[in-house]
C-alpha atoms as a PDB file:
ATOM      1  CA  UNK A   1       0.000   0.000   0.000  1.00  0.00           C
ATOM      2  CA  UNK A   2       1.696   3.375  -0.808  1.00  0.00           C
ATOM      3  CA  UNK A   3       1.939   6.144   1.526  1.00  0.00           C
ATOM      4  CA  UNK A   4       0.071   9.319   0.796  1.00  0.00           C
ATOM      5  CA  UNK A   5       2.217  12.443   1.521  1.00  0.00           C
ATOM      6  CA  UNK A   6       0.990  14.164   5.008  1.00  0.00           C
ATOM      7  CA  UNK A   7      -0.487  17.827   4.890  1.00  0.00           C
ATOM      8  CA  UNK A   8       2.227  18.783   7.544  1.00  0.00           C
ATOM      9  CA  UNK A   9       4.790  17.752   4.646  1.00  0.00           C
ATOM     10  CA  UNK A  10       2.496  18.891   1.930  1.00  0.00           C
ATOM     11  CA  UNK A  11       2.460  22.537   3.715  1.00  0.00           C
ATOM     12  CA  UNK A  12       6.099  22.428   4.323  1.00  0.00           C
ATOM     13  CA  UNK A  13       6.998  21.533   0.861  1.00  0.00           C
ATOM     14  CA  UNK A  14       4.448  24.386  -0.093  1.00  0.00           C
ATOM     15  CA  UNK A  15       5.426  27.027   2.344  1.00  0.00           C
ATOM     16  CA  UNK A  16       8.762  26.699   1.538  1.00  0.00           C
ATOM     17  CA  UNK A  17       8.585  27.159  -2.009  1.00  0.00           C
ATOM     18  CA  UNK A  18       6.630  30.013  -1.065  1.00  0.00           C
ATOM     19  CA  UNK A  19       9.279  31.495   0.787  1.00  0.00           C
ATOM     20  CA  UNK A  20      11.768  30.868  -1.852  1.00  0.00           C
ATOM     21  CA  UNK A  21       9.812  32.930  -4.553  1.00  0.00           C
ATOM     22  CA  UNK A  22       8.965  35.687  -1.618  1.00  0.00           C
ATOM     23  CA  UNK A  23      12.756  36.016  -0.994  1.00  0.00           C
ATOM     24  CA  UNK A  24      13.406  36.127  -5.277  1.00  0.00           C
ATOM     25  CA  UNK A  25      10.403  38.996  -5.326  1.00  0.00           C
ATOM     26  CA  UNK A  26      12.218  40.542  -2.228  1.00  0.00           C
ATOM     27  CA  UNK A  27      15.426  39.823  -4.245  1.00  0.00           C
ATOM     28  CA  UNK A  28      15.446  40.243  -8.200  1.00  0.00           C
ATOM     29  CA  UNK A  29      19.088  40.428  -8.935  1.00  0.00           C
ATOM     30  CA  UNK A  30      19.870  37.227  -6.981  1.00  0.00           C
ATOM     31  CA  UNK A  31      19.940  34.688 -10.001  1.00  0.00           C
ATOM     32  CA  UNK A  32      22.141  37.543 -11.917  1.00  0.00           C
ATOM     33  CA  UNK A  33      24.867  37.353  -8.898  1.00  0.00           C
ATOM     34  CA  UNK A  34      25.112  33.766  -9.019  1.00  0.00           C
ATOM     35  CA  UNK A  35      25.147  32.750 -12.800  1.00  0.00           C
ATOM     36  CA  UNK A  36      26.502  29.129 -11.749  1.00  0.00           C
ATOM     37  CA  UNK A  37      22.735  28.701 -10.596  1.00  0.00           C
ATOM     38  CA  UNK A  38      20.928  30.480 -13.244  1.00  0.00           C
ATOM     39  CA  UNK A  39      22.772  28.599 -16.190  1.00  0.00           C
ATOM     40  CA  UNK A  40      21.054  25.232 -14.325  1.00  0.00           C
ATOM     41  CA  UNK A  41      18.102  26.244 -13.762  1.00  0.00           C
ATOM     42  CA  UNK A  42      15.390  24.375 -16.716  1.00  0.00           C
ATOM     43  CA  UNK A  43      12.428  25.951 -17.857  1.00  0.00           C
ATOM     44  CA  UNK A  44      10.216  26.475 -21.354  1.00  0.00           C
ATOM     45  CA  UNK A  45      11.383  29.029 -24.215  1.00  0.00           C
ATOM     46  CA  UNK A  46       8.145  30.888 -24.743  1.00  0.00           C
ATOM     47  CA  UNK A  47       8.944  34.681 -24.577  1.00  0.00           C
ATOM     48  CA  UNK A  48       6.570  37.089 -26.015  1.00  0.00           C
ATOM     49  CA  UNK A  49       7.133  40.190 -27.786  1.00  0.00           C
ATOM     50  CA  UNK A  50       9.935  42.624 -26.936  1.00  0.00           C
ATOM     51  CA  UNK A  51      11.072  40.271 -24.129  1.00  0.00           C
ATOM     52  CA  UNK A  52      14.209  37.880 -24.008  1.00  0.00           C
ATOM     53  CA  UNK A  53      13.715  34.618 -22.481  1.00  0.00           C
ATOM     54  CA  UNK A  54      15.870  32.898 -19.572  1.00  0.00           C
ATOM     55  CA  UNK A  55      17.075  30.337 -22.194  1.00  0.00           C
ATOM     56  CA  UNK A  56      18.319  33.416 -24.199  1.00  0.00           C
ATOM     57  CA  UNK A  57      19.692  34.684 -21.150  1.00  0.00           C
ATOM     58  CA  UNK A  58      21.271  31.445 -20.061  1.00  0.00           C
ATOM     59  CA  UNK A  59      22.822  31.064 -23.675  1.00  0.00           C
ATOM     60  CA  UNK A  60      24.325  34.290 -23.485  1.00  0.00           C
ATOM     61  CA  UNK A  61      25.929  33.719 -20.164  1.00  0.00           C
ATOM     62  CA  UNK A  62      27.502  30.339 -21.368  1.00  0.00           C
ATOM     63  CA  UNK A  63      28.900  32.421 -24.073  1.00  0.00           C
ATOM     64  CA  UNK A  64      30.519  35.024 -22.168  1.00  0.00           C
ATOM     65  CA  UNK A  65      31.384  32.294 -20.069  1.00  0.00           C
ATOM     66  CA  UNK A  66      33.075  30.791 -23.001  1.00  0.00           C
ATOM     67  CA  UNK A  67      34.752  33.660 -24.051  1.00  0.00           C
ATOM     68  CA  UNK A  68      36.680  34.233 -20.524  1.00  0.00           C
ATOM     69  CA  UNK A  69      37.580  30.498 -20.628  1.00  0.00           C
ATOM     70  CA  UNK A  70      39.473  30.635 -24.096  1.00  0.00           C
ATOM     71  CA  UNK A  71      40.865  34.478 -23.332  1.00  0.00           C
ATOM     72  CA  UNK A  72      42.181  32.527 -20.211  1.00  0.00           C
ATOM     73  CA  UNK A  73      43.806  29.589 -22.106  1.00  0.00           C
ATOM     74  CA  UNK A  74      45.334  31.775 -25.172  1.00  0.00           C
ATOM     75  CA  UNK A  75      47.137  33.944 -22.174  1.00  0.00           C
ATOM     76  CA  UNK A  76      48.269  30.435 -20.894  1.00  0.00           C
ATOM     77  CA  UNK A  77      49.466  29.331 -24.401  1.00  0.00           C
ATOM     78  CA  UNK A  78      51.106  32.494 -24.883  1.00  0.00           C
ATOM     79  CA  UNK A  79      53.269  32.391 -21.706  1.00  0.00           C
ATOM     80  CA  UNK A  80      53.907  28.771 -22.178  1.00  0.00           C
ATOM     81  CA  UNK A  81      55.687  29.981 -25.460  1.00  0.00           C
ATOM     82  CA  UNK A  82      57.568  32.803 -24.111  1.00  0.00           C
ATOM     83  CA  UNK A  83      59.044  30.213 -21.714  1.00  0.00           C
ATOM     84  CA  UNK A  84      60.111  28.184 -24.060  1.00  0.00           C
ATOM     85  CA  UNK A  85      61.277  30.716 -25.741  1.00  0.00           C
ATOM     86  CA  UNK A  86      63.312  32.466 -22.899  1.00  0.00           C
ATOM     87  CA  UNK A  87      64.911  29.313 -22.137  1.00  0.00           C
ATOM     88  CA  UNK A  88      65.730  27.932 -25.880  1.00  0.00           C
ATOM     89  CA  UNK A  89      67.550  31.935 -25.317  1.00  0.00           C
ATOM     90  CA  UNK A  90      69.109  30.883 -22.241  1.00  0.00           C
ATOM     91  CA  UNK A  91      70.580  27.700 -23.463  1.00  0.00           C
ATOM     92  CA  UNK A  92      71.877  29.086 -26.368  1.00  0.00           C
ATOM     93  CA  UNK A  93      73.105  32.184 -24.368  1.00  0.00           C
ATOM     94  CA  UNK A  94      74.852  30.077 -21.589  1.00  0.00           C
ATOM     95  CA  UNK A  95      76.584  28.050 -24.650  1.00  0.00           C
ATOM     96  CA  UNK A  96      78.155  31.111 -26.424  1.00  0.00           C
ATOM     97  CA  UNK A  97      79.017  32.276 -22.577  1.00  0.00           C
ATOM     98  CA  UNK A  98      80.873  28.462 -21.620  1.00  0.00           C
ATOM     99  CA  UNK A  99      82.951  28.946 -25.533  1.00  0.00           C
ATOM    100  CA  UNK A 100      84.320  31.928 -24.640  1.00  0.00           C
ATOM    101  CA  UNK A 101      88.214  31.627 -23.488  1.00  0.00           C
ATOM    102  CA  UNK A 102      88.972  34.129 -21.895  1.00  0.00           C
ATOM    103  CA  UNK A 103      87.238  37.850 -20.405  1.00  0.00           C
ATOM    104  CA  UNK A 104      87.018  39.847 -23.176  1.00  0.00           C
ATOM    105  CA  UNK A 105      85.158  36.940 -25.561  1.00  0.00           C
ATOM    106  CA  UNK A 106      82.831  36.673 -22.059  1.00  0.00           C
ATOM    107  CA  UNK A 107      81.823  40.321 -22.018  1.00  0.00           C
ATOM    108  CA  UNK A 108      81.077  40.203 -26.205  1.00  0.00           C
ATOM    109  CA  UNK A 109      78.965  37.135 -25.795  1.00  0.00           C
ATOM    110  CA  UNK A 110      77.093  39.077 -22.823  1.00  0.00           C
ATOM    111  CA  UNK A 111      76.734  42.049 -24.621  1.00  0.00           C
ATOM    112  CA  UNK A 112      75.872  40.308 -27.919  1.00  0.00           C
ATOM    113  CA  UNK A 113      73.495  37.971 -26.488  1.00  0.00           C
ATOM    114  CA  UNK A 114      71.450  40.532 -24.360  1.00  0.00           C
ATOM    115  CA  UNK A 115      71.363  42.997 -27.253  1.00  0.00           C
ATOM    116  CA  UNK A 116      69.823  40.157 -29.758  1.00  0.00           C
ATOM    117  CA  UNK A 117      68.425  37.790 -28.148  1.00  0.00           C
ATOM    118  CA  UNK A 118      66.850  39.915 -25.497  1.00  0.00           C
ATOM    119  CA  UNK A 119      66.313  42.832 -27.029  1.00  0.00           C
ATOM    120  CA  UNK A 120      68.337  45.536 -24.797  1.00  0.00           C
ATOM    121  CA  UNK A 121      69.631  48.439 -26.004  1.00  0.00           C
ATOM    122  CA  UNK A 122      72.165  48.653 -23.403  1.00  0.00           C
ATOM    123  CA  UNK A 123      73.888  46.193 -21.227  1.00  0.00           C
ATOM    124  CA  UNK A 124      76.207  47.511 -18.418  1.00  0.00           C
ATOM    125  CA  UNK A 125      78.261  45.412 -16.584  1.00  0.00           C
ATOM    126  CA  UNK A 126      79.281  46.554 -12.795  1.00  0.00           C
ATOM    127  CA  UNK A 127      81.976  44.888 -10.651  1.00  0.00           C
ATOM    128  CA  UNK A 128      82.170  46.121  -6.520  1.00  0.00           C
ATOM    129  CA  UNK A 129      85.767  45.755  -5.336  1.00  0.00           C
ATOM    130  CA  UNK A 130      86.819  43.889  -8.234  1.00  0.00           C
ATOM    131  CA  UNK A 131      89.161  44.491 -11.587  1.00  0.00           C
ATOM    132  CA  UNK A 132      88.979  42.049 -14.558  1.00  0.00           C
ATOM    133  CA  UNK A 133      91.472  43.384 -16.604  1.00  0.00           C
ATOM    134  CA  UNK A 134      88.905  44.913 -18.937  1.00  0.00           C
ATOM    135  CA  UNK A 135      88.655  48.296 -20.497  1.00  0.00           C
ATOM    136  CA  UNK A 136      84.772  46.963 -20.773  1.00  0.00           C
ATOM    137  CA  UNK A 137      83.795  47.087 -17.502  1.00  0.00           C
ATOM    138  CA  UNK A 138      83.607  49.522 -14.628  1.00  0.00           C
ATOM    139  CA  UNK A 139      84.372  49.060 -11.316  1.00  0.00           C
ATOM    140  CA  UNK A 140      83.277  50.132  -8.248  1.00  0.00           C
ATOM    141  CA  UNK A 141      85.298  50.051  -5.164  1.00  0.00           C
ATOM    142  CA  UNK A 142      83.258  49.191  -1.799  1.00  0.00           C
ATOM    143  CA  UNK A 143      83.797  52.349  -0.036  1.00  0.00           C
ATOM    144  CA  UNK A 144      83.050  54.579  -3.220  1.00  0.00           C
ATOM    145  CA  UNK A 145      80.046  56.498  -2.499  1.00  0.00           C
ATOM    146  CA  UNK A 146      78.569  55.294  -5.810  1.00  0.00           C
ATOM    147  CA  UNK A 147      78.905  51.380  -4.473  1.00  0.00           C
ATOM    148  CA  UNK A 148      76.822  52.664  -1.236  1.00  0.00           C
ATOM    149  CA  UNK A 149      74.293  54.211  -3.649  1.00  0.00           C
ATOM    150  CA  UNK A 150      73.570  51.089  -5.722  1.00  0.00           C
ATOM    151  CA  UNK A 151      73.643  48.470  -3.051  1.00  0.00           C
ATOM    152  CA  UNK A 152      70.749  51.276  -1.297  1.00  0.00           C
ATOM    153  CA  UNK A 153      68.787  51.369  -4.647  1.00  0.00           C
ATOM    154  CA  UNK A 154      68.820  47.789  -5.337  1.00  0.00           C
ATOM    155  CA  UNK A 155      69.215  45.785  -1.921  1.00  0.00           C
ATOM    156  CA  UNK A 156      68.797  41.645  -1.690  1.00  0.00           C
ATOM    157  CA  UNK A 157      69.275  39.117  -4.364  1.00  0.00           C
ATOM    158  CA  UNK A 158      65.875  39.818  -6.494  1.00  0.00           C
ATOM    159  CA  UNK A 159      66.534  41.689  -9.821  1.00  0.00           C
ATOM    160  CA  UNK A 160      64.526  45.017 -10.040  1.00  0.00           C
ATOM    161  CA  UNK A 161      61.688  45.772 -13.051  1.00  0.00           C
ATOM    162  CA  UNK A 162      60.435  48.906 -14.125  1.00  0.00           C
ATOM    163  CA  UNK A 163      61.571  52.203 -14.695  1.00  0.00           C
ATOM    164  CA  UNK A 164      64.478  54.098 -12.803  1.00  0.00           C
ATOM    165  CA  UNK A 165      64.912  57.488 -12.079  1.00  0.00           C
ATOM    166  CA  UNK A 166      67.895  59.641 -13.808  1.00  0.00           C
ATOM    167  CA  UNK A 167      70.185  59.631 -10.844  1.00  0.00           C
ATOM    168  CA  UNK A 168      69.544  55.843 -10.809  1.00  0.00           C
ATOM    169  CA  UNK A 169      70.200  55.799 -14.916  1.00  0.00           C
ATOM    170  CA  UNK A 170      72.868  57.344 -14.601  1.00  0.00           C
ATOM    171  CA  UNK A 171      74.826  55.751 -11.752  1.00  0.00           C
ATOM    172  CA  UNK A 172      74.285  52.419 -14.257  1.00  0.00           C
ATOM    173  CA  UNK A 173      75.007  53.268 -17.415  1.00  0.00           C
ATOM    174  CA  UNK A 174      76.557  56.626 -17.327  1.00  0.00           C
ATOM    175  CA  UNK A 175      76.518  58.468 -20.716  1.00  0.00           C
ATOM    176  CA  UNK A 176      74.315  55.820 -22.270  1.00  0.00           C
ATOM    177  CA  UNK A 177      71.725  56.522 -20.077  1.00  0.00           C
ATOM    178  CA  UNK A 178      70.194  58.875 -22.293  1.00  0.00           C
ATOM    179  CA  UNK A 179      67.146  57.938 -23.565  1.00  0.00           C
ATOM    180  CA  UNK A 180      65.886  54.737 -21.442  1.00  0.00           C
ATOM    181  CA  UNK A 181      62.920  54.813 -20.256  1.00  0.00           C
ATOM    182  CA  UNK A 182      62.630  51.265 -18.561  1.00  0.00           C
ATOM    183  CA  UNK A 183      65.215  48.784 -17.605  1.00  0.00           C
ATOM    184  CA  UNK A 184      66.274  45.683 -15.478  1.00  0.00           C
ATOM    185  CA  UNK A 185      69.016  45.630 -13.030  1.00  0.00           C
ATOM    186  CA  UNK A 186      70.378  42.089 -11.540  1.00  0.00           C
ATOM    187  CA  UNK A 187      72.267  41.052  -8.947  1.00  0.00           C
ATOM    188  CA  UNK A 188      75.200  39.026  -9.445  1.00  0.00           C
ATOM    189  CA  UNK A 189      76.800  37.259  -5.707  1.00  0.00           C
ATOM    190  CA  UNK A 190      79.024  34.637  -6.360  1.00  0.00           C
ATOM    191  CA  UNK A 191      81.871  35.129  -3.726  1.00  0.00           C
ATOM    192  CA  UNK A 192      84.264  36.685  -3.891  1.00  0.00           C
ATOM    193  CA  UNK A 193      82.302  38.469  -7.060  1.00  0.00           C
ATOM    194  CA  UNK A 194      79.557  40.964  -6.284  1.00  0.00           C
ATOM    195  CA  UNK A 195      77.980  43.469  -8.720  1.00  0.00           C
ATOM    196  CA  UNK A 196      75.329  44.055 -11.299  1.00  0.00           C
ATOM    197  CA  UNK A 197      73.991  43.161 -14.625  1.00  0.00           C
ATOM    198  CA  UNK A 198      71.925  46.934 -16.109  1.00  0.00           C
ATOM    199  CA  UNK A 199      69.931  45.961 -18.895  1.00  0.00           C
ATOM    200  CA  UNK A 200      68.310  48.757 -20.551  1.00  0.00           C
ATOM    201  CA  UNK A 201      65.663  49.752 -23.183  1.00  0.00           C
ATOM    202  CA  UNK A 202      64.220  52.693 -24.727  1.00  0.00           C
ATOM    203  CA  UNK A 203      60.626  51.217 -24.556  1.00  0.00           C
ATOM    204  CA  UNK A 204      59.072  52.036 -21.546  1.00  0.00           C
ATOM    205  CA  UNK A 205      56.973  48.696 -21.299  1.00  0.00           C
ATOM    206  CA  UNK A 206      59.869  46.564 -21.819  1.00  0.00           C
ATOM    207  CA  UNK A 207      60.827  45.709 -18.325  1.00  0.00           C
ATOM    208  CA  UNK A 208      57.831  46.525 -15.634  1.00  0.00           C
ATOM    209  CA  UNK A 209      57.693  45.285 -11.719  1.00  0.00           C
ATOM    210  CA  UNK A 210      54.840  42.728 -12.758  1.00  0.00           C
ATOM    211  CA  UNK A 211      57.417  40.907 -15.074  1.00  0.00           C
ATOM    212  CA  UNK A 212      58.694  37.388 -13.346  1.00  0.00           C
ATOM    213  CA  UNK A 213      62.485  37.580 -12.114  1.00  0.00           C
ATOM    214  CA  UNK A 214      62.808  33.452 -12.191  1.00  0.00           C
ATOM    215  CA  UNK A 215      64.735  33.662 -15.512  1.00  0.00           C
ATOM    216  CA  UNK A 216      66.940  36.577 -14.833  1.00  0.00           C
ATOM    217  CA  UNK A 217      67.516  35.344 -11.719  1.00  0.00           C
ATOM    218  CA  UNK A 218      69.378  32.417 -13.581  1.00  0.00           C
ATOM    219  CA  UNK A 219      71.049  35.175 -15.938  1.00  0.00           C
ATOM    220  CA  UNK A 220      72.486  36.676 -13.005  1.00  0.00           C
ATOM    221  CA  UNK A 221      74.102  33.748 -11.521  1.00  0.00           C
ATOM    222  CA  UNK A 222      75.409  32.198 -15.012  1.00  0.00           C
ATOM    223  CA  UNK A 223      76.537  35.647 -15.317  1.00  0.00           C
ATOM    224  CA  UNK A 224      78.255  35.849 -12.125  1.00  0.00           C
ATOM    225  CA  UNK A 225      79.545  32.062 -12.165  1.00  0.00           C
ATOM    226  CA  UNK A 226      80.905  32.899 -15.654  1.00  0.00           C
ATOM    227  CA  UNK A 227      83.025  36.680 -14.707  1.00  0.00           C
ATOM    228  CA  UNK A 228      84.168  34.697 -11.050  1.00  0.00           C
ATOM    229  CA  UNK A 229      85.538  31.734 -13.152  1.00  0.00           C
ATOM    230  CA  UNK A 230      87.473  34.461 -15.290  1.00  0.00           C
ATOM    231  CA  UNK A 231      89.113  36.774 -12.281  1.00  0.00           C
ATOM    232  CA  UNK A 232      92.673  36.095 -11.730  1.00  0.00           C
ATOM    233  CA  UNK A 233      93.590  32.955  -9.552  1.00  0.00           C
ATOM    234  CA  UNK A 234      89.936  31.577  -9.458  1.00  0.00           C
ATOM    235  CA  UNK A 235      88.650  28.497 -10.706  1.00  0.00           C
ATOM    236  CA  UNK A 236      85.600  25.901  -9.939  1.00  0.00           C
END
Protein backbone atom coordinates (compact mmCIF):
# COMPACT_ATOMS: atom_id res chain seq x y z
CA UNK A 1 0.00 0.00 0.00
CA UNK A 2 1.70 3.37 -0.81
CA UNK A 3 1.94 6.14 1.53
CA UNK A 4 0.07 9.32 0.80
CA UNK A 5 2.22 12.44 1.52
CA UNK A 6 0.99 14.16 5.01
CA UNK A 7 -0.49 17.83 4.89
CA UNK A 8 2.23 18.78 7.54
CA UNK A 9 4.79 17.75 4.65
CA UNK A 10 2.50 18.89 1.93
CA UNK A 11 2.46 22.54 3.71
CA UNK A 12 6.10 22.43 4.32
CA UNK A 13 7.00 21.53 0.86
CA UNK A 14 4.45 24.39 -0.09
CA UNK A 15 5.43 27.03 2.34
CA UNK A 16 8.76 26.70 1.54
CA UNK A 17 8.58 27.16 -2.01
CA UNK A 18 6.63 30.01 -1.06
CA UNK A 19 9.28 31.49 0.79
CA UNK A 20 11.77 30.87 -1.85
CA UNK A 21 9.81 32.93 -4.55
CA UNK A 22 8.97 35.69 -1.62
CA UNK A 23 12.76 36.02 -0.99
CA UNK A 24 13.41 36.13 -5.28
CA UNK A 25 10.40 39.00 -5.33
CA UNK A 26 12.22 40.54 -2.23
CA UNK A 27 15.43 39.82 -4.25
CA UNK A 28 15.45 40.24 -8.20
CA UNK A 29 19.09 40.43 -8.94
CA UNK A 30 19.87 37.23 -6.98
CA UNK A 31 19.94 34.69 -10.00
CA UNK A 32 22.14 37.54 -11.92
CA UNK A 33 24.87 37.35 -8.90
CA UNK A 34 25.11 33.77 -9.02
CA UNK A 35 25.15 32.75 -12.80
CA UNK A 36 26.50 29.13 -11.75
CA UNK A 37 22.74 28.70 -10.60
CA UNK A 38 20.93 30.48 -13.24
CA UNK A 39 22.77 28.60 -16.19
CA UNK A 40 21.05 25.23 -14.32
CA UNK A 41 18.10 26.24 -13.76
CA UNK A 42 15.39 24.37 -16.72
CA UNK A 43 12.43 25.95 -17.86
CA UNK A 44 10.22 26.47 -21.35
CA UNK A 45 11.38 29.03 -24.21
CA UNK A 46 8.14 30.89 -24.74
CA UNK A 47 8.94 34.68 -24.58
CA UNK A 48 6.57 37.09 -26.02
CA UNK A 49 7.13 40.19 -27.79
CA UNK A 50 9.93 42.62 -26.94
CA UNK A 51 11.07 40.27 -24.13
CA UNK A 52 14.21 37.88 -24.01
CA UNK A 53 13.72 34.62 -22.48
CA UNK A 54 15.87 32.90 -19.57
CA UNK A 55 17.08 30.34 -22.19
CA UNK A 56 18.32 33.42 -24.20
CA UNK A 57 19.69 34.68 -21.15
CA UNK A 58 21.27 31.44 -20.06
CA UNK A 59 22.82 31.06 -23.67
CA UNK A 60 24.33 34.29 -23.48
CA UNK A 61 25.93 33.72 -20.16
CA UNK A 62 27.50 30.34 -21.37
CA UNK A 63 28.90 32.42 -24.07
CA UNK A 64 30.52 35.02 -22.17
CA UNK A 65 31.38 32.29 -20.07
CA UNK A 66 33.08 30.79 -23.00
CA UNK A 67 34.75 33.66 -24.05
CA UNK A 68 36.68 34.23 -20.52
CA UNK A 69 37.58 30.50 -20.63
CA UNK A 70 39.47 30.64 -24.10
CA UNK A 71 40.86 34.48 -23.33
CA UNK A 72 42.18 32.53 -20.21
CA UNK A 73 43.81 29.59 -22.11
CA UNK A 74 45.33 31.77 -25.17
CA UNK A 75 47.14 33.94 -22.17
CA UNK A 76 48.27 30.43 -20.89
CA UNK A 77 49.47 29.33 -24.40
CA UNK A 78 51.11 32.49 -24.88
CA UNK A 79 53.27 32.39 -21.71
CA UNK A 80 53.91 28.77 -22.18
CA UNK A 81 55.69 29.98 -25.46
CA UNK A 82 57.57 32.80 -24.11
CA UNK A 83 59.04 30.21 -21.71
CA UNK A 84 60.11 28.18 -24.06
CA UNK A 85 61.28 30.72 -25.74
CA UNK A 86 63.31 32.47 -22.90
CA UNK A 87 64.91 29.31 -22.14
CA UNK A 88 65.73 27.93 -25.88
CA UNK A 89 67.55 31.93 -25.32
CA UNK A 90 69.11 30.88 -22.24
CA UNK A 91 70.58 27.70 -23.46
CA UNK A 92 71.88 29.09 -26.37
CA UNK A 93 73.11 32.18 -24.37
CA UNK A 94 74.85 30.08 -21.59
CA UNK A 95 76.58 28.05 -24.65
CA UNK A 96 78.15 31.11 -26.42
CA UNK A 97 79.02 32.28 -22.58
CA UNK A 98 80.87 28.46 -21.62
CA UNK A 99 82.95 28.95 -25.53
CA UNK A 100 84.32 31.93 -24.64
CA UNK A 101 88.21 31.63 -23.49
CA UNK A 102 88.97 34.13 -21.89
CA UNK A 103 87.24 37.85 -20.41
CA UNK A 104 87.02 39.85 -23.18
CA UNK A 105 85.16 36.94 -25.56
CA UNK A 106 82.83 36.67 -22.06
CA UNK A 107 81.82 40.32 -22.02
CA UNK A 108 81.08 40.20 -26.21
CA UNK A 109 78.96 37.13 -25.80
CA UNK A 110 77.09 39.08 -22.82
CA UNK A 111 76.73 42.05 -24.62
CA UNK A 112 75.87 40.31 -27.92
CA UNK A 113 73.49 37.97 -26.49
CA UNK A 114 71.45 40.53 -24.36
CA UNK A 115 71.36 43.00 -27.25
CA UNK A 116 69.82 40.16 -29.76
CA UNK A 117 68.42 37.79 -28.15
CA UNK A 118 66.85 39.91 -25.50
CA UNK A 119 66.31 42.83 -27.03
CA UNK A 120 68.34 45.54 -24.80
CA UNK A 121 69.63 48.44 -26.00
CA UNK A 122 72.16 48.65 -23.40
CA UNK A 123 73.89 46.19 -21.23
CA UNK A 124 76.21 47.51 -18.42
CA UNK A 125 78.26 45.41 -16.58
CA UNK A 126 79.28 46.55 -12.79
CA UNK A 127 81.98 44.89 -10.65
CA UNK A 128 82.17 46.12 -6.52
CA UNK A 129 85.77 45.75 -5.34
CA UNK A 130 86.82 43.89 -8.23
CA UNK A 131 89.16 44.49 -11.59
CA UNK A 132 88.98 42.05 -14.56
CA UNK A 133 91.47 43.38 -16.60
CA UNK A 134 88.90 44.91 -18.94
CA UNK A 135 88.66 48.30 -20.50
CA UNK A 136 84.77 46.96 -20.77
CA UNK A 137 83.79 47.09 -17.50
CA UNK A 138 83.61 49.52 -14.63
CA UNK A 139 84.37 49.06 -11.32
CA UNK A 140 83.28 50.13 -8.25
CA UNK A 141 85.30 50.05 -5.16
CA UNK A 142 83.26 49.19 -1.80
CA UNK A 143 83.80 52.35 -0.04
CA UNK A 144 83.05 54.58 -3.22
CA UNK A 145 80.05 56.50 -2.50
CA UNK A 146 78.57 55.29 -5.81
CA UNK A 147 78.91 51.38 -4.47
CA UNK A 148 76.82 52.66 -1.24
CA UNK A 149 74.29 54.21 -3.65
CA UNK A 150 73.57 51.09 -5.72
CA UNK A 151 73.64 48.47 -3.05
CA UNK A 152 70.75 51.28 -1.30
CA UNK A 153 68.79 51.37 -4.65
CA UNK A 154 68.82 47.79 -5.34
CA UNK A 155 69.21 45.79 -1.92
CA UNK A 156 68.80 41.64 -1.69
CA UNK A 157 69.27 39.12 -4.36
CA UNK A 158 65.88 39.82 -6.49
CA UNK A 159 66.53 41.69 -9.82
CA UNK A 160 64.53 45.02 -10.04
CA UNK A 161 61.69 45.77 -13.05
CA UNK A 162 60.43 48.91 -14.12
CA UNK A 163 61.57 52.20 -14.69
CA UNK A 164 64.48 54.10 -12.80
CA UNK A 165 64.91 57.49 -12.08
CA UNK A 166 67.90 59.64 -13.81
CA UNK A 167 70.19 59.63 -10.84
CA UNK A 168 69.54 55.84 -10.81
CA UNK A 169 70.20 55.80 -14.92
CA UNK A 170 72.87 57.34 -14.60
CA UNK A 171 74.83 55.75 -11.75
CA UNK A 172 74.29 52.42 -14.26
CA UNK A 173 75.01 53.27 -17.42
CA UNK A 174 76.56 56.63 -17.33
CA UNK A 175 76.52 58.47 -20.72
CA UNK A 176 74.32 55.82 -22.27
CA UNK A 177 71.73 56.52 -20.08
CA UNK A 178 70.19 58.88 -22.29
CA UNK A 179 67.15 57.94 -23.56
CA UNK A 180 65.89 54.74 -21.44
CA UNK A 181 62.92 54.81 -20.26
CA UNK A 182 62.63 51.26 -18.56
CA UNK A 183 65.22 48.78 -17.60
CA UNK A 184 66.27 45.68 -15.48
CA UNK A 185 69.02 45.63 -13.03
CA UNK A 186 70.38 42.09 -11.54
CA UNK A 187 72.27 41.05 -8.95
CA UNK A 188 75.20 39.03 -9.44
CA UNK A 189 76.80 37.26 -5.71
CA UNK A 190 79.02 34.64 -6.36
CA UNK A 191 81.87 35.13 -3.73
CA UNK A 192 84.26 36.69 -3.89
CA UNK A 193 82.30 38.47 -7.06
CA UNK A 194 79.56 40.96 -6.28
CA UNK A 195 77.98 43.47 -8.72
CA UNK A 196 75.33 44.06 -11.30
CA UNK A 197 73.99 43.16 -14.62
CA UNK A 198 71.93 46.93 -16.11
CA UNK A 199 69.93 45.96 -18.90
CA UNK A 200 68.31 48.76 -20.55
CA UNK A 201 65.66 49.75 -23.18
CA UNK A 202 64.22 52.69 -24.73
CA UNK A 203 60.63 51.22 -24.56
CA UNK A 204 59.07 52.04 -21.55
CA UNK A 205 56.97 48.70 -21.30
CA UNK A 206 59.87 46.56 -21.82
CA UNK A 207 60.83 45.71 -18.33
CA UNK A 208 57.83 46.53 -15.63
CA UNK A 209 57.69 45.28 -11.72
CA UNK A 210 54.84 42.73 -12.76
CA UNK A 211 57.42 40.91 -15.07
CA UNK A 212 58.69 37.39 -13.35
CA UNK A 213 62.48 37.58 -12.11
CA UNK A 214 62.81 33.45 -12.19
CA UNK A 215 64.73 33.66 -15.51
CA UNK A 216 66.94 36.58 -14.83
CA UNK A 217 67.52 35.34 -11.72
CA UNK A 218 69.38 32.42 -13.58
CA UNK A 219 71.05 35.17 -15.94
CA UNK A 220 72.49 36.68 -13.01
CA UNK A 221 74.10 33.75 -11.52
CA UNK A 222 75.41 32.20 -15.01
CA UNK A 223 76.54 35.65 -15.32
CA UNK A 224 78.26 35.85 -12.13
CA UNK A 225 79.55 32.06 -12.17
CA UNK A 226 80.90 32.90 -15.65
CA UNK A 227 83.02 36.68 -14.71
CA UNK A 228 84.17 34.70 -11.05
CA UNK A 229 85.54 31.73 -13.15
CA UNK A 230 87.47 34.46 -15.29
CA UNK A 231 89.11 36.77 -12.28
CA UNK A 232 92.67 36.10 -11.73
CA UNK A 233 93.59 32.96 -9.55
CA UNK A 234 89.94 31.58 -9.46
CA UNK A 235 88.65 28.50 -10.71
CA UNK A 236 85.60 25.90 -9.94
Amino acid sequence: MSRQPSKSTASAATLSEEQVLDYLREHPDLLSRHRDVLALIDIPHDAGEGTTSLIEYQVSILREESRELAQRLEHLLYIARDNDRLAEQLHRFTLELLAADHLDGVLVALRDGLRQDFRADVVQIILIGHDLDSEGVPVLSVDDNAATELESYFPGDTPVLGTLDGAQLTLLFGEQAEGLASAAVVPMDEPPLRGFIAIGSRDPDRYNDEQGTIFLSQLGALVARVLRRAMPGEAD
